[in-house]
Protein backbone atom coordinates (compact mmCIF):
# COMPACT_ATOMS: atom_id res chain seq x y z
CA UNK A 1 -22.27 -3.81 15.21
CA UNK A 2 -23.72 -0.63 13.61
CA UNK A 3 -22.38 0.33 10.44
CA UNK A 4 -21.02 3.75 11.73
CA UNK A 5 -19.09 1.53 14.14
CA UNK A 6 -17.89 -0.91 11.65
CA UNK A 7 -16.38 2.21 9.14
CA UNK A 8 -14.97 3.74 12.35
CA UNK A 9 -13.10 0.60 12.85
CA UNK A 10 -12.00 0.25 9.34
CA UNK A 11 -10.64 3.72 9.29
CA UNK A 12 -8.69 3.46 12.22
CA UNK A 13 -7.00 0.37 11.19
CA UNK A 14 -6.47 1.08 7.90
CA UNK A 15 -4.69 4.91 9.18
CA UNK A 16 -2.52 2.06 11.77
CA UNK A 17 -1.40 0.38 8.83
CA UNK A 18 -0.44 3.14 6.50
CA UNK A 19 1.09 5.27 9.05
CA UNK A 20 3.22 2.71 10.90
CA UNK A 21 4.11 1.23 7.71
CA UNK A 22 4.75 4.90 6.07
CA UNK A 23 6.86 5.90 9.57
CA UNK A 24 8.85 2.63 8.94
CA UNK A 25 9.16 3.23 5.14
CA UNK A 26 10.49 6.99 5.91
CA UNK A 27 13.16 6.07 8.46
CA UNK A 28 14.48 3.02 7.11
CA UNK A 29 15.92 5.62 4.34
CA UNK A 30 17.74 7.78 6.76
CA UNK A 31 21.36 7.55 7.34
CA UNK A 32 21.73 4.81 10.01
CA UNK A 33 25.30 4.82 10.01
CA UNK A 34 28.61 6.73 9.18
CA UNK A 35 31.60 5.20 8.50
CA UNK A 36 34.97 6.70 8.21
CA UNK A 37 38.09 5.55 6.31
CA UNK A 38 41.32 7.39 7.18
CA UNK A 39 43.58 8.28 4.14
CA UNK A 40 46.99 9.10 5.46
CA UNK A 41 47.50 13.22 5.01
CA UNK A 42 44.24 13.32 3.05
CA UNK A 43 41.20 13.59 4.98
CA UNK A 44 39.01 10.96 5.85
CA UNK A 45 35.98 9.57 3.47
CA UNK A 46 32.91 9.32 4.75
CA UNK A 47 30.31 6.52 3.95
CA UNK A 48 26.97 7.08 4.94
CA UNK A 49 24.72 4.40 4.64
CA UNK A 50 21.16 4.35 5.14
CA UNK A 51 18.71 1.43 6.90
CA UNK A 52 17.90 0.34 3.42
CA UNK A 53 21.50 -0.43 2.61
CA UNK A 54 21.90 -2.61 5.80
CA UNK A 55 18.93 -4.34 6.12
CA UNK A 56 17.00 -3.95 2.36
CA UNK A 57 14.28 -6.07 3.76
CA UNK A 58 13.06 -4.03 6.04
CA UNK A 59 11.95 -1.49 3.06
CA UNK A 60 10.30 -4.27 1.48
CA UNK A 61 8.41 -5.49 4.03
CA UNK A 62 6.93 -1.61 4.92
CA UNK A 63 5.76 -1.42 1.46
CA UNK A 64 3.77 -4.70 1.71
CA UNK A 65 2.37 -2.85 4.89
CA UNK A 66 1.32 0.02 2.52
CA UNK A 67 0.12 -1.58 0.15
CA UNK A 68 -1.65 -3.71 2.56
CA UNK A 69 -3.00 -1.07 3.79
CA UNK A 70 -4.98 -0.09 0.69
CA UNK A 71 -6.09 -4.01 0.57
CA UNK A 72 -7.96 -3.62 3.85
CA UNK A 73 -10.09 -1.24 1.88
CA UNK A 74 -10.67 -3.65 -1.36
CA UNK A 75 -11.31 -6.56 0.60
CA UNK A 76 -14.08 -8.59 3.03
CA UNK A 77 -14.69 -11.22 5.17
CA UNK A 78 -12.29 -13.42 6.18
CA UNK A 79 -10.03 -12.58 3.01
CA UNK A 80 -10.06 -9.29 4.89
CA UNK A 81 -9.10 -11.13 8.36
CA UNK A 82 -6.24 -13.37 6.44
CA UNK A 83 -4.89 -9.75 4.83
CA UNK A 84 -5.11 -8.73 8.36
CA UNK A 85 -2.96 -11.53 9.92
CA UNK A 86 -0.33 -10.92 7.03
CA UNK A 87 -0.15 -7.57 8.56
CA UNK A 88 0.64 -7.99 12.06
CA UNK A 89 3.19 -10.57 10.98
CA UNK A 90 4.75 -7.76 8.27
CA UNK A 91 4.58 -5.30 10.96
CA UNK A 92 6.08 -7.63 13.43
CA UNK A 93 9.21 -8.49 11.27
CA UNK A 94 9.43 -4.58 10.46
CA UNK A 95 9.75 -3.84 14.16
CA UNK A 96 12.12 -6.81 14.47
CA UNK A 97 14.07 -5.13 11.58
CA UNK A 98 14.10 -1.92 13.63
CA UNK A 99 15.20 -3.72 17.00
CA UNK A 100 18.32 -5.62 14.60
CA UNK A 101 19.09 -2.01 14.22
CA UNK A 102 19.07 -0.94 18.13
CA UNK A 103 21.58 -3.54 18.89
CA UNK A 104 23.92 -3.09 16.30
CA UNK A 105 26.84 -1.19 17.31
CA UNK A 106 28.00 2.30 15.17
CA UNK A 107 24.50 2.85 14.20
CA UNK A 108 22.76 6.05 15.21
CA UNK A 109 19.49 5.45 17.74
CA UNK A 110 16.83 7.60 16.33
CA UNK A 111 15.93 5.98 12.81
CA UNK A 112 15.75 2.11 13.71
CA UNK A 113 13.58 3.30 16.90
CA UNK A 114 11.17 4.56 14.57
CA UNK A 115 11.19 2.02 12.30
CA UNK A 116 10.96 -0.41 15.48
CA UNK A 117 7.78 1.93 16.17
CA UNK A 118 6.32 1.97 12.51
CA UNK A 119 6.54 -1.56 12.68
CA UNK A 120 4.28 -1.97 16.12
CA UNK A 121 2.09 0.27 14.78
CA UNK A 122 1.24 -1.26 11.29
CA UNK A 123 1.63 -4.39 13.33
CA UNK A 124 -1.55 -3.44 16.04
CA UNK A 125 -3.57 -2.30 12.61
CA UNK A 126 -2.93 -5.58 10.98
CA UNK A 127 -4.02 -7.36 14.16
CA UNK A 128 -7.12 -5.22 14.60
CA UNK A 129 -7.88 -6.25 11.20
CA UNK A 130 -7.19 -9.71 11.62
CA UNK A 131 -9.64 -9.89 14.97
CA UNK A 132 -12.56 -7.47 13.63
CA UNK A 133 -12.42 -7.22 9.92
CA UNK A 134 -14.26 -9.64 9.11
CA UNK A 135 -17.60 -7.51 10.25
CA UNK A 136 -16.80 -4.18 8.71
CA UNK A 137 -18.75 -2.55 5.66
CA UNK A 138 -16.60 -3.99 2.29
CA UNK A 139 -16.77 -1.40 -0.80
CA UNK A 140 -19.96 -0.45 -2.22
CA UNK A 141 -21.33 -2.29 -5.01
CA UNK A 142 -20.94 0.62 -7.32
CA UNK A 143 -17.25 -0.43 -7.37
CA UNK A 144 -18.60 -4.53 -8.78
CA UNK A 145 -18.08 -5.25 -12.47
CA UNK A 146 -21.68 -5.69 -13.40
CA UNK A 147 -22.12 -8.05 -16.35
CA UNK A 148 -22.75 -6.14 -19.82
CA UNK A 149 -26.27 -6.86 -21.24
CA UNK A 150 -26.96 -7.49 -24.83
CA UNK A 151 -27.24 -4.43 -26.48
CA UNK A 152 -29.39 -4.47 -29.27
CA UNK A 153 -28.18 -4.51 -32.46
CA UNK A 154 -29.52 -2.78 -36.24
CA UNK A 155 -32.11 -0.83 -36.25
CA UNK A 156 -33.44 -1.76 -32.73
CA UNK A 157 -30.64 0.30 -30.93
CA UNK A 158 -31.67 3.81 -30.34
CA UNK A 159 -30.69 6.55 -32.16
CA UNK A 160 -27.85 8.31 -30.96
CA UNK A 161 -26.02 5.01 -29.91
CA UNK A 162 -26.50 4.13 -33.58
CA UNK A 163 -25.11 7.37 -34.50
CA UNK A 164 -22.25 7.35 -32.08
CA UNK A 165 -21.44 3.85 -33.76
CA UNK A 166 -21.61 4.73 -37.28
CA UNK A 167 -19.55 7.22 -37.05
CA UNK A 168 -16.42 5.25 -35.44
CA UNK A 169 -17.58 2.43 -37.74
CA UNK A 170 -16.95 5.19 -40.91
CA UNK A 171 -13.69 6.12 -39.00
CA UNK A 172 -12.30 2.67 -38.78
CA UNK A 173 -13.34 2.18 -42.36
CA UNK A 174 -10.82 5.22 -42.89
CA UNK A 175 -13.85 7.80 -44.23
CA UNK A 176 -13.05 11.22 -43.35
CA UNK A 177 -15.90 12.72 -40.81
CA UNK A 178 -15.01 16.26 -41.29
CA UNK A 179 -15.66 15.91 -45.10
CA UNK A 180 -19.87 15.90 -46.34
């Protein structure tokens, strides 16, 4: 696989995950439901309640999905495929979530069909991920932690180093810099 193939690939299922999960996170906090409570002469209260309030897993799950999303990115190799796996399943249980909703009576059609949709799509990215990932380009190695080298220390170190570290050394001694 070429390596303009493999970042191809990583985009698009990366932009699966975070805008399935991101269209799942969005309508899950739309009014799913309306209910009204009759109060004799007094008009009726209304209680809107959103997908969050009925089914507060659902939201939890599509941020995993975003955040997931970002992992893809971070990681490589078969950590990469695992994250991916997690993904389809997260996705899966987010479209699940939005298919609860579809069934349930009083509850309006248009928000859980999203989130049913949000959660196929982050769903196909995670699986993508999960059957491909492992071959794509990981971060570049100017993102490692390279181990720190012994600097040298007295008068071996070169000069403005030294100078740079006299001076905080003066300042954590509590000598004023500003006075000669």
């Amino acid at each position: 696989m070429s390596a303009d193939r493999g970042r191809r690939e990583l985009t698009y299922a990366v932009l699966l995950c975070l805008a399935g999960a991101g269209l799942a996170c969005w309508a899950v906090t739309r009014t799913w439901s309306v209910e009204l409570t009759a109060r004799g002469s007094l008009p009726p209260t209304r209680h809107a309640r959103t997908g969050a309030e009925l089914l507060p897993w659902v939201s939890a799950l599509a941020l995993v999905g975003l955040a997931g999303g970002g992992a893809v990115l971070a990681t490589g190799g078969r950590v990469r495929r695992l994250l991916g796996g997690l993904l389809a399943l997260a996705g899966l249980a987010v479209a699940a979530g939005g298919g609860y909703g579809l069934a349930e009576s009083g509850v309006s059609r248009q928000w859980p069909a999203l989130v049913l949709v949000g959660g196929l799509i982050a769903a196909a990215g995670g699986a993508f991920t999960a059957l491909g990932g492992g071959g794509w380009p990981a971060m570049g190695a100017r993102y490692e932690r390279r181990a720190r080298s012994a600097a040298p220390t007295g008068p071996d170190r070169p000069a403005v180093e030294r100078g740079t570290r006299d001076a905080w050394e003066a300042l954590d001694r509590g000598e004023d810099p500003t006075v000669s």
